[in-house]
N, C-alpha and C. Protein backbone atom coordinates (compact mmCIF):
# COMPACT_ATOMS: atom_id res chain seq x y z
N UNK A 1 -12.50 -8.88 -3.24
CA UNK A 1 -12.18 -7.93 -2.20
C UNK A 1 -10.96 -7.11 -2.63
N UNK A 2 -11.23 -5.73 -2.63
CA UNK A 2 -9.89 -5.01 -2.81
C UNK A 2 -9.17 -4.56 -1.75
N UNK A 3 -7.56 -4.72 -2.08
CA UNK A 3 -6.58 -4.52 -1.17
C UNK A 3 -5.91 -3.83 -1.34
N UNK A 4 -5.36 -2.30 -0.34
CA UNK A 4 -4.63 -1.74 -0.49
C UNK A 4 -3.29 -1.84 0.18
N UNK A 5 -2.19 -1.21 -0.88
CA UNK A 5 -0.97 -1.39 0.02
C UNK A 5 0.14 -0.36 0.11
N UNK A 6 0.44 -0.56 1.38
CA UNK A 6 0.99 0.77 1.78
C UNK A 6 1.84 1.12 0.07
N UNK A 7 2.00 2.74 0.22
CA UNK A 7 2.83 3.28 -0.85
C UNK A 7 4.69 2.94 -0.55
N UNK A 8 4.62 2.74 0.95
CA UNK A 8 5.76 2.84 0.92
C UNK A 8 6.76 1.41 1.78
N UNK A 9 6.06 0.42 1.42
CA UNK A 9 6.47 -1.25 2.02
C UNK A 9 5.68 -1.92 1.41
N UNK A 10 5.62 -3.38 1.66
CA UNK A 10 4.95 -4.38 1.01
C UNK A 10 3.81 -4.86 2.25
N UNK A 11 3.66 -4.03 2.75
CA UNK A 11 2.31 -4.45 3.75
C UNK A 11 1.04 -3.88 2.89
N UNK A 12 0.24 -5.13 3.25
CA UNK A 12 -1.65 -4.35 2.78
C UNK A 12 -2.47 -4.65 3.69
N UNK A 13 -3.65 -3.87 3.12
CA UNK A 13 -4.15 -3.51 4.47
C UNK A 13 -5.50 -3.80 3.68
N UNK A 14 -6.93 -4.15 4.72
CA UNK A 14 -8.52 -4.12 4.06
C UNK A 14 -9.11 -2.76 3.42
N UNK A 15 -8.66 -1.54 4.11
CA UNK A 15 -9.23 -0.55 4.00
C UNK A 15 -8.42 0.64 3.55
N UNK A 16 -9.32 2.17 3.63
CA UNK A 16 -8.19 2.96 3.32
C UNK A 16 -7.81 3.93 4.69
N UNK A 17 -8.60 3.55 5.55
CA UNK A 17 -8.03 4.50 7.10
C UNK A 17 -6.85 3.59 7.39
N UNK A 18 -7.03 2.15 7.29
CA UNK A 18 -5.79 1.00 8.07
C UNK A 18 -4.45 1.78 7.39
N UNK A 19 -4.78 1.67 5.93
CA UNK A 19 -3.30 2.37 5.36
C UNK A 19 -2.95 3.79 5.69
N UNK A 20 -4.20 5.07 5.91
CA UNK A 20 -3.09 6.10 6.26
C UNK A 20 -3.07 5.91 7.88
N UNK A 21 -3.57 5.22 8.97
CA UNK A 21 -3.14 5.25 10.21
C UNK A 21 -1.71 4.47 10.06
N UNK A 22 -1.25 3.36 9.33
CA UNK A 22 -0.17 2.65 9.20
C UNK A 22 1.17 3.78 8.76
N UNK A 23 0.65 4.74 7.86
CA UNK A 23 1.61 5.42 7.17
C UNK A 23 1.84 6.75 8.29
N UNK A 24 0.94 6.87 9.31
CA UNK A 24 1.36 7.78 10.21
C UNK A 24 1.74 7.50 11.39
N UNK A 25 1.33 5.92 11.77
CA UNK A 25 2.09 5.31 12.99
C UNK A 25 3.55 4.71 12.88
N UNK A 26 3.68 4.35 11.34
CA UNK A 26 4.74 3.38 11.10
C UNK A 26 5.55 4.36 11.01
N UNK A 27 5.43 4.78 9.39
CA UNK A 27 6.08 5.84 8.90
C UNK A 27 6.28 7.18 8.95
N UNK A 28 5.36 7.56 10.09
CA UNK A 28 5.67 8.70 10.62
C UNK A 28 5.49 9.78 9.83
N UNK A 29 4.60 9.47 8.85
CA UNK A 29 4.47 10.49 7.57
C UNK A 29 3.70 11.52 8.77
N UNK A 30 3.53 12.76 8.29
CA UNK A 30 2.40 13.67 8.46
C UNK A 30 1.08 13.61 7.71
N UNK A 31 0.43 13.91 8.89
CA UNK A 31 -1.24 13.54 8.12
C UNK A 31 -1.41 14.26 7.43
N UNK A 32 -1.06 15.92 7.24
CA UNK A 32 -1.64 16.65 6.32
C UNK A 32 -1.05 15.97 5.60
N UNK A 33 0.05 15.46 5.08
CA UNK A 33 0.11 15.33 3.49
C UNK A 33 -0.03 14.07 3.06
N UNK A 34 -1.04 13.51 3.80
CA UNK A 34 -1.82 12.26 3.29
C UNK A 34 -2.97 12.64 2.76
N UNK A 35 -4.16 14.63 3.39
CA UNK A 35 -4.87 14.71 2.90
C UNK A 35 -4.58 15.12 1.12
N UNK A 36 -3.82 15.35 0.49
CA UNK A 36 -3.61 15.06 -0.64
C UNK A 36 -3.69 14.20 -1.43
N UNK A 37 -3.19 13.05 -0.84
CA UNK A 37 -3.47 11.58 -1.56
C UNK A 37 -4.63 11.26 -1.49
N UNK A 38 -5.16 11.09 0.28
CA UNK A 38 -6.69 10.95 0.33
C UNK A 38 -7.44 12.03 0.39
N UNK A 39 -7.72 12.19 -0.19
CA UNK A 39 -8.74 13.65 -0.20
C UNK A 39 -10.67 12.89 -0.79
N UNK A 40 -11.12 13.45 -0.08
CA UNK A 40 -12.99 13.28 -0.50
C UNK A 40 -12.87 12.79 -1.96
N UNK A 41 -13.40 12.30 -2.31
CA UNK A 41 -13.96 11.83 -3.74
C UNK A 41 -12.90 11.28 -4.71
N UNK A 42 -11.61 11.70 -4.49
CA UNK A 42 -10.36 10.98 -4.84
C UNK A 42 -10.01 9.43 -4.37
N UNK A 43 -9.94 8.23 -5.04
CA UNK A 43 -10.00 7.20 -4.42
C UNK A 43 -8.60 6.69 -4.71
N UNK A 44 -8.08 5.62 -3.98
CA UNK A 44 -6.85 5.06 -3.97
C UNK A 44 -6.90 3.72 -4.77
N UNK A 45 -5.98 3.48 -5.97
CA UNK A 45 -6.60 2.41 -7.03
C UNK A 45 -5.97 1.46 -5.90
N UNK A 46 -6.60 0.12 -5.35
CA UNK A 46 -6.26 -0.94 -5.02
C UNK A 46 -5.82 -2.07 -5.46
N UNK A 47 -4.69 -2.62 -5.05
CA UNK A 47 -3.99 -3.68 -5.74
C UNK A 47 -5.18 -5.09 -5.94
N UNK A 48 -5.47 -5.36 -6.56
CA UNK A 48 -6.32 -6.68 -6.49
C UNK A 48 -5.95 -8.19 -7.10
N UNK A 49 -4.82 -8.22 -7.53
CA UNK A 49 -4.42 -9.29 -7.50
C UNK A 49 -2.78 -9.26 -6.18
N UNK A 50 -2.97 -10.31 -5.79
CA UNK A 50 -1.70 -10.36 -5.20
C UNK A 50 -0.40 -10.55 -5.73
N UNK A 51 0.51 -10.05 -5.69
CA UNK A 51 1.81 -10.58 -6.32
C UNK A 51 1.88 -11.83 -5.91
N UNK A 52 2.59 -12.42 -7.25
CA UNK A 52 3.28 -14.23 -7.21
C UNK A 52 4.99 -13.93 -6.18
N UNK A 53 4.81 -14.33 -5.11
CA UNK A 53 5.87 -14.14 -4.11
C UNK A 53 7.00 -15.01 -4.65
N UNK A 54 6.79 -15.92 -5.70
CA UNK A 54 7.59 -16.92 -6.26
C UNK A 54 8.46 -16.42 -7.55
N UNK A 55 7.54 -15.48 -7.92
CA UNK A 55 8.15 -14.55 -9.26
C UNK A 55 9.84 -13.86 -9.23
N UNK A 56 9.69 -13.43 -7.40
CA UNK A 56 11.17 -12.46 -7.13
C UNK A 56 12.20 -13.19 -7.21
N UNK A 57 12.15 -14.57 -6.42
CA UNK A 57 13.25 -15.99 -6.21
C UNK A 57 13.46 -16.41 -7.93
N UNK A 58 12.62 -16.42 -8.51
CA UNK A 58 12.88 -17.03 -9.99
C UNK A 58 13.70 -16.36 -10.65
N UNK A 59 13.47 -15.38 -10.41
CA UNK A 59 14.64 -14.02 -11.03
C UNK A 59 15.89 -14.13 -10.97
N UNK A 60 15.68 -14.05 -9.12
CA UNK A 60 17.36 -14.16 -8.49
C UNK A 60 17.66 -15.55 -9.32
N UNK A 61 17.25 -16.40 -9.20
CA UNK A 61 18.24 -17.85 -9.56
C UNK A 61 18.48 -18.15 -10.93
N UNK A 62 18.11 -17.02 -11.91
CA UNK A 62 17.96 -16.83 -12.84
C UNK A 62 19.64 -16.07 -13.28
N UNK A 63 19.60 -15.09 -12.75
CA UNK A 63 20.96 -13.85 -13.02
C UNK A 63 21.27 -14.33 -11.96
């Protein structure tokens, strides 16, 4: 299953309407200039693996 996630937080979403209704309810973006990003036949590459949430903490305790 592919997952998209917002461009601009660490939220994801199933689909690609969930993400631009999120990016215009949350973030208050304007829709026209989402039709740019989403535009007809242009697709949004989806994240499909999840990040290792364990990867960021290893870092910090690292430096």
């Amino acid at each position: 299953m592919a997952v998209h996630q917002c461009p601009r937080c660490e939220l994801r979403f199933r689909d690609e309407p969930e993400v631009r209704a999120h990016l215009v309810d949350d973030h208050k973006v304007d829709p026209e200039q989402l039709e740019h990003h989403y535009r007809p036949g242009r697709t949004v590459r989806p994240h499909r693996d999840v990040p290792d949430p364990t990867a960021d903490s290893d870092r910090r305790r690292r430096g």
